[in-house]
PDB file of N, CA and C in Angstrom:
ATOM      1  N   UNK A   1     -31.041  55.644-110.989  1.00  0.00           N
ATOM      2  CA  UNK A   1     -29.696  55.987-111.418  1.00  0.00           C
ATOM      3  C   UNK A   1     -28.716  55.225-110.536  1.00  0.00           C
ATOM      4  N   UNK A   2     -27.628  54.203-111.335  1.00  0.00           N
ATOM      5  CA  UNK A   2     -26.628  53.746-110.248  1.00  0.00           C
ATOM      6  C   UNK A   2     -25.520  54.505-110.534  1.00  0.00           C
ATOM      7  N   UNK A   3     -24.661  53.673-109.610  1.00  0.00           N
ATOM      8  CA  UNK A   3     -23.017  54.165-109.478  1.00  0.00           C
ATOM      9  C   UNK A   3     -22.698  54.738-110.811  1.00  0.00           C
ATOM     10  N   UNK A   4     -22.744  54.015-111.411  1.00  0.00           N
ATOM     11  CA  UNK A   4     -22.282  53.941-112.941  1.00  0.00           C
ATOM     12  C   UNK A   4     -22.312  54.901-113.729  1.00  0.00           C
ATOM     13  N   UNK A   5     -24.146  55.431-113.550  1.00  0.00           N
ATOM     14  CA  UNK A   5     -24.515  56.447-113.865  1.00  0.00           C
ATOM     15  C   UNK A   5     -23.995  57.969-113.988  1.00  0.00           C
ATOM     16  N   UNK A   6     -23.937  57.951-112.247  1.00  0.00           N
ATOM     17  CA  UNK A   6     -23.514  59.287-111.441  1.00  0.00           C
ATOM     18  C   UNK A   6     -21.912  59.557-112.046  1.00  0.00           C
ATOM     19  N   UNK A   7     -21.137  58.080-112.096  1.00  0.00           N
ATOM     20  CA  UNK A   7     -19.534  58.076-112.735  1.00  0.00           C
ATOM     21  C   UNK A   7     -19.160  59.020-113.878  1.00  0.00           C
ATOM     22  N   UNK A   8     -20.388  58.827-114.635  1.00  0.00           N
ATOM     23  CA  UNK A   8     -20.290  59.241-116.292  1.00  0.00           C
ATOM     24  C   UNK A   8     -20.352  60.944-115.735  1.00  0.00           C
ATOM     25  N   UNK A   9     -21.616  61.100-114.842  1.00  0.00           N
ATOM     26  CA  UNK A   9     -22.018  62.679-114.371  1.00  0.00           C
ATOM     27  C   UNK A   9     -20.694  62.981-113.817  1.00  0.00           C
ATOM     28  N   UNK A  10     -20.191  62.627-112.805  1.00  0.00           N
ATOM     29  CA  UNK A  10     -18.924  63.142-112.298  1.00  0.00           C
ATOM     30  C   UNK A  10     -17.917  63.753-113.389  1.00  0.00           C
ATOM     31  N   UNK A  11     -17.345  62.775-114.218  1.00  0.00           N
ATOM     32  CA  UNK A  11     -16.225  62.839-115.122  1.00  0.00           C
ATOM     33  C   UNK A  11     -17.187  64.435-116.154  1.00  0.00           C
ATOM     34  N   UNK A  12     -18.179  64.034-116.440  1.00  0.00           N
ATOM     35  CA  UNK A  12     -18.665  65.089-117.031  1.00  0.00           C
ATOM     36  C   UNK A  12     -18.432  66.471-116.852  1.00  0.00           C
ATOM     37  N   UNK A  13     -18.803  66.556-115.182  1.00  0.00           N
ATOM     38  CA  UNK A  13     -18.607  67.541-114.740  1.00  0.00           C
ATOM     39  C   UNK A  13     -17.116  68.158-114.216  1.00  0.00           C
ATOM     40  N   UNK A  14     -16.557  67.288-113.974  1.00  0.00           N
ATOM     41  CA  UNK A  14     -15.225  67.425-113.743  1.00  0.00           C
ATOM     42  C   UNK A  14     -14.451  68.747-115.482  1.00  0.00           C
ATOM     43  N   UNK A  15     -14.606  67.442-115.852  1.00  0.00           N
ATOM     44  CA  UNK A  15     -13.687  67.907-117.524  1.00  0.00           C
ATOM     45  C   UNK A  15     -14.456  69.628-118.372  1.00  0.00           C
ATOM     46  N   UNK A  16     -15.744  69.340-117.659  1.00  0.00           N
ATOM     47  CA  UNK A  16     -16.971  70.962-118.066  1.00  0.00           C
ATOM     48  C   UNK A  16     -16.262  72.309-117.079  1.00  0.00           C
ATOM     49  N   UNK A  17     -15.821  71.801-115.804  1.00  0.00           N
ATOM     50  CA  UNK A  17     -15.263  72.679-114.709  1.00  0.00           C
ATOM     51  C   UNK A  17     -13.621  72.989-115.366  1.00  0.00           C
ATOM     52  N   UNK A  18     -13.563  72.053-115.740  1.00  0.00           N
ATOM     53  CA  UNK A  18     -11.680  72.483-116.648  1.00  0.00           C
ATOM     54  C   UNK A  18     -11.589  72.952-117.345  1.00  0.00           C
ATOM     55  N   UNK A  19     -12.188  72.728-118.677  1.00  0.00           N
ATOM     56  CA  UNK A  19     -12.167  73.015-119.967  1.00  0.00           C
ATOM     57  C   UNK A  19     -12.835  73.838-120.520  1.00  0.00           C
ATOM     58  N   UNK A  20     -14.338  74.148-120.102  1.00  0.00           N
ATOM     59  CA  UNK A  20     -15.407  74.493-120.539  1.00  0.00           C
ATOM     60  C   UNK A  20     -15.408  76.111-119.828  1.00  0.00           C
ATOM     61  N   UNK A  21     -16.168  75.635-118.190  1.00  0.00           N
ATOM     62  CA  UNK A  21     -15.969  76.847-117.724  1.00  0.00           C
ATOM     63  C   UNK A  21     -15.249  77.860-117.333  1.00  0.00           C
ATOM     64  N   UNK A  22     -13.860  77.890-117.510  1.00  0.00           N
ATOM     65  CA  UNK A  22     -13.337  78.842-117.822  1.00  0.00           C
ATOM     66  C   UNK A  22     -13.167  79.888-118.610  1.00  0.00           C
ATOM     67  N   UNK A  23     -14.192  79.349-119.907  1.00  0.00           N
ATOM     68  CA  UNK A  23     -14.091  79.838-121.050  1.00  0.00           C
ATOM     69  C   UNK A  23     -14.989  81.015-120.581  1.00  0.00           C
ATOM     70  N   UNK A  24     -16.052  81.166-120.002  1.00  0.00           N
ATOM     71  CA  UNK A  24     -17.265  82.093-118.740  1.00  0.00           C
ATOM     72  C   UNK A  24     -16.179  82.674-117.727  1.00  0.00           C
ATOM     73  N   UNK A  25     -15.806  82.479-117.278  1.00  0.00           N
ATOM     74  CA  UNK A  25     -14.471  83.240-116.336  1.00  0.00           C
ATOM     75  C   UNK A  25     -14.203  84.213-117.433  1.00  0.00           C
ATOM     76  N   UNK A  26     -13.155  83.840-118.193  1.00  0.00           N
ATOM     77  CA  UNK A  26     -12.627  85.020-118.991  1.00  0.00           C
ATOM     78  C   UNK A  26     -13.473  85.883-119.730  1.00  0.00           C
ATOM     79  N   UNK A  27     -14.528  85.169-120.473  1.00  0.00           N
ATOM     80  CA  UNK A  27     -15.472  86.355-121.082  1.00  0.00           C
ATOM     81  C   UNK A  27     -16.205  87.091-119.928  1.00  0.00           C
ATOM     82  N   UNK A  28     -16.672  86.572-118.930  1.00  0.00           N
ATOM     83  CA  UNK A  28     -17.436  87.539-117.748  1.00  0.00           C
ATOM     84  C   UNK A  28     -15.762  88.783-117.340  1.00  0.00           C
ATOM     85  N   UNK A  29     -15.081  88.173-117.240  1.00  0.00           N
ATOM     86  CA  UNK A  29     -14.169  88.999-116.183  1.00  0.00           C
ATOM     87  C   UNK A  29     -12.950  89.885-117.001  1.00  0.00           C
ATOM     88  N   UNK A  30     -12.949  89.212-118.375  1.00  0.00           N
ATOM     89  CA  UNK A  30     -11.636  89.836-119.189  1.00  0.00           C
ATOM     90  C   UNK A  30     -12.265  89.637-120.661  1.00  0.00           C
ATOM     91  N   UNK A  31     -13.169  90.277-120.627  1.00  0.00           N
ATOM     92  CA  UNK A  31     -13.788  89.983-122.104  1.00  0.00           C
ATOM     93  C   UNK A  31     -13.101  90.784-123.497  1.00  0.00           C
ATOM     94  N   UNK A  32     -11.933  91.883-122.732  1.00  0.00           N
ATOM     95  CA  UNK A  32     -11.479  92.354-123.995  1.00  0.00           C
ATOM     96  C   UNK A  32     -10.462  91.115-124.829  1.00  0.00           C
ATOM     97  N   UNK A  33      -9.971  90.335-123.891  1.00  0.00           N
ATOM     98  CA  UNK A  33      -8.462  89.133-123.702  1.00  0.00           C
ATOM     99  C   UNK A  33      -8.848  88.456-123.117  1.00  0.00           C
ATOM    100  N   UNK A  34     -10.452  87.639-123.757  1.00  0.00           N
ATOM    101  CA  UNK A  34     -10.667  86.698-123.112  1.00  0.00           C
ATOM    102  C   UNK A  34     -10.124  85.323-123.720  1.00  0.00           C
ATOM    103  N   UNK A  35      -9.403  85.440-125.402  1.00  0.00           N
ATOM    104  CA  UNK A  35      -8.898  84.333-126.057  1.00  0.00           C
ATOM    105  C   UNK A  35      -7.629  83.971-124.747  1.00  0.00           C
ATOM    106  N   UNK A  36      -7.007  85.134-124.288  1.00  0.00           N
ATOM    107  CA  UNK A  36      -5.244  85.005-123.677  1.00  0.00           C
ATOM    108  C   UNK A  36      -5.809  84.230-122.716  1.00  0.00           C
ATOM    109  N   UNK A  37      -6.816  84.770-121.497  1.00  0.00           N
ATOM    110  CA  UNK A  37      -6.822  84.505-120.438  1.00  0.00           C
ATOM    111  C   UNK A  37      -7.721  83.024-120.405  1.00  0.00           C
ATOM    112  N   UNK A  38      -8.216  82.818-121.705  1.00  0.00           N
ATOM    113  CA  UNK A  38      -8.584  81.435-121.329  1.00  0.00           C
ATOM    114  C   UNK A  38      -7.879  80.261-121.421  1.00  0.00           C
ATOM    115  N   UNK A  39      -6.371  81.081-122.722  1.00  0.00           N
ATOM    116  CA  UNK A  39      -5.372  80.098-122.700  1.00  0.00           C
ATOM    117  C   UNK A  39      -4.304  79.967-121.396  1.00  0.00           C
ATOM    118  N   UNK A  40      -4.427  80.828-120.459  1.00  0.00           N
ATOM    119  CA  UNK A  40      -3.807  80.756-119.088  1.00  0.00           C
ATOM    120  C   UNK A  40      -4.447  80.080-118.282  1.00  0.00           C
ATOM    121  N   UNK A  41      -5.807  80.220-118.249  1.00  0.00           N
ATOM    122  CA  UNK A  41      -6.622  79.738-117.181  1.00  0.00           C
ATOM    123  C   UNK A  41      -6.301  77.877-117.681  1.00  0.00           C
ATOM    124  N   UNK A  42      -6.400  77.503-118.553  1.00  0.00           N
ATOM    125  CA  UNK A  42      -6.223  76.338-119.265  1.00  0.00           C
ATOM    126  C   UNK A  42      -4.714  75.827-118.966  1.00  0.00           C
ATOM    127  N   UNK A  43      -3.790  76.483-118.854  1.00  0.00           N
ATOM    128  CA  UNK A  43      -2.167  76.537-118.656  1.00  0.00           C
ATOM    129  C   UNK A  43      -2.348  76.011-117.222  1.00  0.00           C
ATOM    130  N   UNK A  44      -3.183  76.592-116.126  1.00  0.00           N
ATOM    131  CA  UNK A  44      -2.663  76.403-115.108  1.00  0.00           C
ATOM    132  C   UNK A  44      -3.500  74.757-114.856  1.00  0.00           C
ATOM    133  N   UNK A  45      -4.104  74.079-115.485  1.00  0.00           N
ATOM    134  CA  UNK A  45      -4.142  72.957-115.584  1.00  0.00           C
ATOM    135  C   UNK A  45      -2.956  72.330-115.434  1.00  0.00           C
ATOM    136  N   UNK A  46      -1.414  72.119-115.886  1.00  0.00           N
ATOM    137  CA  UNK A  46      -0.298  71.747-115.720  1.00  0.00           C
ATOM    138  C   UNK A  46      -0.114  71.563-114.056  1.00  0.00           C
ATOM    139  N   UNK A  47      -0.727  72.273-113.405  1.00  0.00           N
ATOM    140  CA  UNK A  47      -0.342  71.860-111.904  1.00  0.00           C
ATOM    141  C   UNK A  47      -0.925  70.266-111.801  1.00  0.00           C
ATOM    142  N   UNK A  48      -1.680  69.810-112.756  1.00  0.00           N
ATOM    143  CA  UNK A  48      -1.953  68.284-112.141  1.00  0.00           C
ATOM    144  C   UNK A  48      -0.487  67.572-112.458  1.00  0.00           C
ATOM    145  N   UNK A  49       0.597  68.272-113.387  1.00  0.00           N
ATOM    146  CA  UNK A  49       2.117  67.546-113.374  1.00  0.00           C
ATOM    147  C   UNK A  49       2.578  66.732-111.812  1.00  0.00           C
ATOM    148  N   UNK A  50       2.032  67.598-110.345  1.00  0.00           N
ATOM    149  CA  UNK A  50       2.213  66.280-109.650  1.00  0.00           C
ATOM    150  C   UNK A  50       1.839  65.359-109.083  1.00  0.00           C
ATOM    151  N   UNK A  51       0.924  64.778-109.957  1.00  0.00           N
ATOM    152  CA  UNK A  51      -0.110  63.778-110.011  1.00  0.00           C
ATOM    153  C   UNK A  51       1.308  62.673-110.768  1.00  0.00           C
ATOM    154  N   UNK A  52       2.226  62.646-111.309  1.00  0.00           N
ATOM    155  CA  UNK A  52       3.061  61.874-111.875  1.00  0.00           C
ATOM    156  C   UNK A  52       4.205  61.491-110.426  1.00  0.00           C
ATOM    157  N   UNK A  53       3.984  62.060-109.591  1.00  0.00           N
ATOM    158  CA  UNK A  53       5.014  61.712-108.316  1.00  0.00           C
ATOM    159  C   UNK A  53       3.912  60.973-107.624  1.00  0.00           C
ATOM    160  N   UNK A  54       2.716  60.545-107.706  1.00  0.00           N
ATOM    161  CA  UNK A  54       2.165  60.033-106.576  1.00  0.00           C
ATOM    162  C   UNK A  54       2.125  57.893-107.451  1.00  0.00           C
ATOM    163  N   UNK A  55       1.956  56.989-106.876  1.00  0.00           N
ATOM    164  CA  UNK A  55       1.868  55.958-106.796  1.00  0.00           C
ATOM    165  C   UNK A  55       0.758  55.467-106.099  1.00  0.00           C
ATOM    166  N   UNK A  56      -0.900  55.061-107.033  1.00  0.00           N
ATOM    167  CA  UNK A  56      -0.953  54.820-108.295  1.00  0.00           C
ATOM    168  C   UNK A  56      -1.022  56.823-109.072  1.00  0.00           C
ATOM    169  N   UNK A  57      -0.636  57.046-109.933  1.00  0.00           N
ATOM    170  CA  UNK A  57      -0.614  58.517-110.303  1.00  0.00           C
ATOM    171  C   UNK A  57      -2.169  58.864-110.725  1.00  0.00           C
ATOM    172  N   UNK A  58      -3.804  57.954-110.720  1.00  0.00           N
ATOM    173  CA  UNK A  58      -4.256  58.388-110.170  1.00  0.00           C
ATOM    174  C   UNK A  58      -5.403  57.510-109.685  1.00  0.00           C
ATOM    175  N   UNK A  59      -6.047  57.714-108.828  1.00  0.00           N
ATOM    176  CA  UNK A  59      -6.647  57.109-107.738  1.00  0.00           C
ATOM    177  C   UNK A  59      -8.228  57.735-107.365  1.00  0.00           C
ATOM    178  N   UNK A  60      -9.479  57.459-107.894  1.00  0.00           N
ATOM    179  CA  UNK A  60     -10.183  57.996-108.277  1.00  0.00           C
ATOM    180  C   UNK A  60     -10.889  58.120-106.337  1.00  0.00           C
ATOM    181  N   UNK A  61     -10.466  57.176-105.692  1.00  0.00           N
ATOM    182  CA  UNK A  61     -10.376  57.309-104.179  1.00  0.00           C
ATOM    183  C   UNK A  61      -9.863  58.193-103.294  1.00  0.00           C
ATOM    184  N   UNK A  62      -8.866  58.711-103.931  1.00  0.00           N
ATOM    185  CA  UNK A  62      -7.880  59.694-103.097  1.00  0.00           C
ATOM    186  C   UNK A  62      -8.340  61.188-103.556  1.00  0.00           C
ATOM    187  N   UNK A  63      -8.248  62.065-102.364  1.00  0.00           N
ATOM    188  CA  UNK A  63      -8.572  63.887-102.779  1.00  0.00           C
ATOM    189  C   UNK A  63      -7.435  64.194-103.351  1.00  0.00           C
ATOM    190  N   UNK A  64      -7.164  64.788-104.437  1.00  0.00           N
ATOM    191  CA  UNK A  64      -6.193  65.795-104.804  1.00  0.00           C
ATOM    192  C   UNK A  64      -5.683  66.330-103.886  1.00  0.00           C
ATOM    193  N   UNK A  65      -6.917  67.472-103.389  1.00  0.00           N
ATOM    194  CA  UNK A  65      -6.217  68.375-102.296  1.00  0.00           C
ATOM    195  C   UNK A  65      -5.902  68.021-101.209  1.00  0.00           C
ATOM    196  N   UNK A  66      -4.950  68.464-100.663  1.00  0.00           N
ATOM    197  CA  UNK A  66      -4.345  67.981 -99.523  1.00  0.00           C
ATOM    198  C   UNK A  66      -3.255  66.831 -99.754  1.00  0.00           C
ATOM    199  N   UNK A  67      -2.973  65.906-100.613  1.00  0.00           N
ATOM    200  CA  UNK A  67      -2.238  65.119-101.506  1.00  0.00           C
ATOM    201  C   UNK A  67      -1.088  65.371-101.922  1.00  0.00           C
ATOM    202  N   UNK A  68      -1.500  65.925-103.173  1.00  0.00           N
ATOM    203  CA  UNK A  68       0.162  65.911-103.911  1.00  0.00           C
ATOM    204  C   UNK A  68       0.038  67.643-103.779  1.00  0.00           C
ATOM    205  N   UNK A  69       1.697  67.691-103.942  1.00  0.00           N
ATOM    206  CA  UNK A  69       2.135  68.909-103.109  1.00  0.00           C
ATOM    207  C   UNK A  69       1.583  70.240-103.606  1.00  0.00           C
ATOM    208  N   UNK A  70       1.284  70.163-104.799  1.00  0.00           N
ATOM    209  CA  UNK A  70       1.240  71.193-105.878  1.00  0.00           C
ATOM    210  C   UNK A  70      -0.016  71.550-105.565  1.00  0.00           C
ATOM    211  N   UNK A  71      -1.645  70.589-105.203  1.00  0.00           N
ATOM    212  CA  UNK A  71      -2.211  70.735-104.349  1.00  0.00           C
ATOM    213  C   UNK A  71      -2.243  70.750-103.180  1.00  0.00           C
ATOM    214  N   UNK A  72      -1.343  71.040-101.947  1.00  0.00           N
ATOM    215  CA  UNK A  72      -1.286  71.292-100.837  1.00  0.00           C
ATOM    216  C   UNK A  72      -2.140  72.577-100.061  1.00  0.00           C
ATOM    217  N   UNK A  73      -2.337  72.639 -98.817  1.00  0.00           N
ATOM    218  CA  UNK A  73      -2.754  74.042 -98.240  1.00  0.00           C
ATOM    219  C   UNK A  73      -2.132  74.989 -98.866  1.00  0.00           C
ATOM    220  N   UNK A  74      -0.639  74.494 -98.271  1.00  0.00           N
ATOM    221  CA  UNK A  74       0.400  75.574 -98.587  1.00  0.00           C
ATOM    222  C   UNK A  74       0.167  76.356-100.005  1.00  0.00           C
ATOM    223  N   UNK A  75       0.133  75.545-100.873  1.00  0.00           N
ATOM    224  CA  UNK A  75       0.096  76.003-102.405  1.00  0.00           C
ATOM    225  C   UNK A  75      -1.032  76.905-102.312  1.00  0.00           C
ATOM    226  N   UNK A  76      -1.967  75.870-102.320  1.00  0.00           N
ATOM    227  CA  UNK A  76      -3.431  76.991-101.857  1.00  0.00           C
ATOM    228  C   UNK A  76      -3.028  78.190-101.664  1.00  0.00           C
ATOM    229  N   UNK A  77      -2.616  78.184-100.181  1.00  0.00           N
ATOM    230  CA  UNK A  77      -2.149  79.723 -99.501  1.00  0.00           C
ATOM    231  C   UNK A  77      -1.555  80.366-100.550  1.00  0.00           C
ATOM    232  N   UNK A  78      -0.304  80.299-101.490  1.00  0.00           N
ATOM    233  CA  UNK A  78      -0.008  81.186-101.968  1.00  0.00           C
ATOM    234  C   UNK A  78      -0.548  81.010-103.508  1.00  0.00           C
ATOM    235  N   UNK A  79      -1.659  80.183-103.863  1.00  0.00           N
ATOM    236  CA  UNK A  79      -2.488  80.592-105.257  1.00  0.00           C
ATOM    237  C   UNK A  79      -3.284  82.056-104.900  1.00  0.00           C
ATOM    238  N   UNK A  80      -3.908  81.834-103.148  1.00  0.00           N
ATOM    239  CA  UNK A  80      -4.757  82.919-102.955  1.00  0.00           C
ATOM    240  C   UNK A  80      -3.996  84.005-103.181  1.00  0.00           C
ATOM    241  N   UNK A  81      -2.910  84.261-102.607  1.00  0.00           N
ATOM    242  CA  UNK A  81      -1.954  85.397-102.302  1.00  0.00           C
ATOM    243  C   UNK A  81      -1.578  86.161-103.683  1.00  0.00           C
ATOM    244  N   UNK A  82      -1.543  85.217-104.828  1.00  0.00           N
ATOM    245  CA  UNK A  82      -1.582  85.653-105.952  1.00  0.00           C
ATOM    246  C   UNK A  82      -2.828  86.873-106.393  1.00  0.00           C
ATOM    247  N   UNK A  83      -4.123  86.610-106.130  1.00  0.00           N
ATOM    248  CA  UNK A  83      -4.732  87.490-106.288  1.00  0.00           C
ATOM    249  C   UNK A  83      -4.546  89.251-106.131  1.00  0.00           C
ATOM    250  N   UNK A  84      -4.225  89.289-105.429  1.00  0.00           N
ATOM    251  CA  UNK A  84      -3.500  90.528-104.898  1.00  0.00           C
ATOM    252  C   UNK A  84      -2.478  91.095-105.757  1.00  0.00           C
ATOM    253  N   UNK A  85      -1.788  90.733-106.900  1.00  0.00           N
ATOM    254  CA  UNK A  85      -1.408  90.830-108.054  1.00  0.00           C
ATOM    255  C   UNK A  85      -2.055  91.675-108.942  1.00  0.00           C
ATOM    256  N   UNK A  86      -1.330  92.350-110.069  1.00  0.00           N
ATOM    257  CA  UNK A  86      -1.982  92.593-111.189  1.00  0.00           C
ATOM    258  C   UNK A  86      -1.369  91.692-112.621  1.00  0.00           C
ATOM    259  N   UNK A  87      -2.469  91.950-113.397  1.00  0.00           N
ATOM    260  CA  UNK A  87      -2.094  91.273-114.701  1.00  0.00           C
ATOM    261  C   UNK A  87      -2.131  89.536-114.684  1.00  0.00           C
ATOM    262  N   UNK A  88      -1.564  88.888-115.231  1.00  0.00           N
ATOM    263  CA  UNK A  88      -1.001  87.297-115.958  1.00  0.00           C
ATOM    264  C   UNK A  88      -1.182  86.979-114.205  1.00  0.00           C
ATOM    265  N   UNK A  89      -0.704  87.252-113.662  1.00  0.00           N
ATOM    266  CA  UNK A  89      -0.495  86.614-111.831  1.00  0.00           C
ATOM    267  C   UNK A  89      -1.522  86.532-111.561  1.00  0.00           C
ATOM    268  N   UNK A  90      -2.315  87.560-111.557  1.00  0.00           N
ATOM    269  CA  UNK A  90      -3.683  87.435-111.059  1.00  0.00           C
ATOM    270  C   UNK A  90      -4.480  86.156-111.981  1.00  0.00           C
ATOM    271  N   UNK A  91      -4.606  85.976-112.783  1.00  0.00           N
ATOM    272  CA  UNK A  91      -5.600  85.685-113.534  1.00  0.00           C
ATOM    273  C   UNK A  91      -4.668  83.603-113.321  1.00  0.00           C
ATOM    274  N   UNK A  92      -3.435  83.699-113.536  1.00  0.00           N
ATOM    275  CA  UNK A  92      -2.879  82.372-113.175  1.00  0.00           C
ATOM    276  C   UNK A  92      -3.817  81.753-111.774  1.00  0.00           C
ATOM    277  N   UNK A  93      -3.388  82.973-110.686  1.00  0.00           N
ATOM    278  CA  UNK A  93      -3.991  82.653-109.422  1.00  0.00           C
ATOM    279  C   UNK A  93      -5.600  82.121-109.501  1.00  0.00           C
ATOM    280  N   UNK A  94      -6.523  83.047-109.940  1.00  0.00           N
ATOM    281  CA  UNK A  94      -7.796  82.654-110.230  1.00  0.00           C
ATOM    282  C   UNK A  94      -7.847  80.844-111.176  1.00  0.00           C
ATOM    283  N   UNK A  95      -6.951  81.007-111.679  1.00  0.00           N
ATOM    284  CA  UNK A  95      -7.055  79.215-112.645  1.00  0.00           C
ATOM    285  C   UNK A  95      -6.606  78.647-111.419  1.00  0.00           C
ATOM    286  N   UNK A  96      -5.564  78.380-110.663  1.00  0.00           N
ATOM    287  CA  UNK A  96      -5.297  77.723-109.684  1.00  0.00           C
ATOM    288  C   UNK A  96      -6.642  77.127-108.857  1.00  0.00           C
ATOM    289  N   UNK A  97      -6.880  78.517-108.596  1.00  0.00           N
ATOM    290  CA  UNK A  97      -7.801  78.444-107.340  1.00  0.00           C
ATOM    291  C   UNK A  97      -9.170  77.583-107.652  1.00  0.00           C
ATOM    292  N   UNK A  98      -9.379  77.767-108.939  1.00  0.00           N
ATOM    293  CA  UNK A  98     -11.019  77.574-109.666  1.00  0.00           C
ATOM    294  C   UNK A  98     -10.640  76.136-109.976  1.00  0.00           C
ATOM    295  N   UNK A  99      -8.978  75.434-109.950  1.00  0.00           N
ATOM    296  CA  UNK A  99      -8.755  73.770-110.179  1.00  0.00           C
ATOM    297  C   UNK A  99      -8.936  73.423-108.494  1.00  0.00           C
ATOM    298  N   UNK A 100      -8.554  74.091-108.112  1.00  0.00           N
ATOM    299  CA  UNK A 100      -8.281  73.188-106.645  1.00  0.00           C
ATOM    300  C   UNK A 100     -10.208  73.020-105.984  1.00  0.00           C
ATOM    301  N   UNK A 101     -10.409  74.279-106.329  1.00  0.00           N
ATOM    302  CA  UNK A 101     -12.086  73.749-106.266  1.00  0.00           C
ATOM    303  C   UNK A 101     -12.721  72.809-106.958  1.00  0.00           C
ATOM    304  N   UNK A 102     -12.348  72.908-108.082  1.00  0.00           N
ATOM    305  CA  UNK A 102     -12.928  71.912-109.090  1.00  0.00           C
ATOM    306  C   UNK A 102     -12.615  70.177-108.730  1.00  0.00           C
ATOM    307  N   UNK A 103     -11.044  70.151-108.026  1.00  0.00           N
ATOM    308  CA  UNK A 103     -11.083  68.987-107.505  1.00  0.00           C
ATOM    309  C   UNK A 103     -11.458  68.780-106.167  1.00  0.00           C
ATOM    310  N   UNK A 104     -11.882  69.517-105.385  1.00  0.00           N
ATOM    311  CA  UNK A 104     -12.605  69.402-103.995  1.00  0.00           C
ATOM    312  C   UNK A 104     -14.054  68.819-104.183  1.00  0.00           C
ATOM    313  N   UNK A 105     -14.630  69.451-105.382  1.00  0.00           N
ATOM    314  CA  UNK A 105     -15.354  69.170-105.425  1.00  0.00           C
ATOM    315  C   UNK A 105     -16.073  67.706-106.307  1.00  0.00           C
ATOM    316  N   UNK A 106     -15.143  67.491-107.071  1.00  0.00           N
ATOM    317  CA  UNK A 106     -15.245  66.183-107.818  1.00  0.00           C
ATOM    318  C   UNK A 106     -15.249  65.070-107.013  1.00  0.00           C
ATOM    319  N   UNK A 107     -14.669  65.345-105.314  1.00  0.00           N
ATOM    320  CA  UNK A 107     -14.288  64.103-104.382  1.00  0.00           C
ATOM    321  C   UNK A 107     -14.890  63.945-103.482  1.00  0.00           C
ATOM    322  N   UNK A 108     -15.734  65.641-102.928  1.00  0.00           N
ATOM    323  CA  UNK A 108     -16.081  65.909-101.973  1.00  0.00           C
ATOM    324  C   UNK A 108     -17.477  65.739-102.278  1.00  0.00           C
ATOM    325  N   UNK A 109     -18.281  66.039-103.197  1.00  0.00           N
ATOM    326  CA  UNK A 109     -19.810  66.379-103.326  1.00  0.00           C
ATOM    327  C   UNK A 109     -20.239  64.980-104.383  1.00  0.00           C
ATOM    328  N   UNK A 110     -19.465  63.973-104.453  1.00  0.00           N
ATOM    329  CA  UNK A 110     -19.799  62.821-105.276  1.00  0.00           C
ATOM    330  C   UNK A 110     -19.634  61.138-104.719  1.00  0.00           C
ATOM    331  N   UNK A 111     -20.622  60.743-104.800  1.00  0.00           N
ATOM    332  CA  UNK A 111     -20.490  59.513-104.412  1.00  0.00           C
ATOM    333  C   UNK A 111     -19.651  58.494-104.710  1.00  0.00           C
ATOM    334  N   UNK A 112     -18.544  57.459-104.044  1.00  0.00           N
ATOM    335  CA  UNK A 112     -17.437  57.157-104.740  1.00  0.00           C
ATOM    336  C   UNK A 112     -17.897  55.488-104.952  1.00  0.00           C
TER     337      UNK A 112
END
C-alpha cells in the first residue's frame, strides 16, 4: 500500500467521521430526535467557515486544531463547557467536540 493509497483511506475516513457517523451518535444517544439531532450535529460542521480566513484556505499539511480560531484551545474549552447544558447546546457541543476530534485525528494518526 503507498501514499496514495492510505490518501484515498484518510479522505474516506475523514468525510465517514462527518457525515456518516454522526448519524450513530444520534440514534445511540437521542433516538427519539435522532432525524433533528443529526441535522445539528451536521450544522456544526459550519465551524470549518474559518478555514476561509486562513491562506492557502486549505493545506492538507497544516492541523486544524490549534490553527484557525474557531478551532482553537480556547474554542475547545468552551465546546466542552457546552456539555453541561441541556437540550440543542448540549448536543451542538457534542458535534463540535466529535469535529475537532475528527480533525486531530485525520492529521495526527495519518501519514502525510
Amino acid at each position: 500500500m503507498d501514499l496514495s493509497d492510505i490518501s484515498y483511506i484518510r479522505t474516506f475516513v475523514h468525510y465517514f467521521l462527518h457525515l456518516v457517523f454522526p448519524v450513530f451518535i444520534a440514534l445511540i444517544f437521542y433516538r427519539k430526535n435522532w432525524k433533528k439531532v443529526y441535522l445539528i450535529l451536521l450544522a456544526t460542521m459550519l465551524v470549518d467557515l474559518d478555514h476561509l480566513f486562513a491562506d492557502p484556505i486549505f493545506d492538507p499539511d497544516r492541523a486544524s486544531v490549534g490553527f484557525h480560531f474557531l478551532h482553537s484551545y480556547y474554542a475547545i474549552a468552551v465546546y466542552f463547557l457546552m456539555l453541561f447544558f441541556k437540550g440543542n447546546i448540549r448536543i451542538i457541543g457534542i458535534g463540535l467536540l466529535f469535529h475537532m476530534l475528527t480533525d486531530l485525528q485525520d492529521f495526527y494518526l495519518w501519514p502525510h
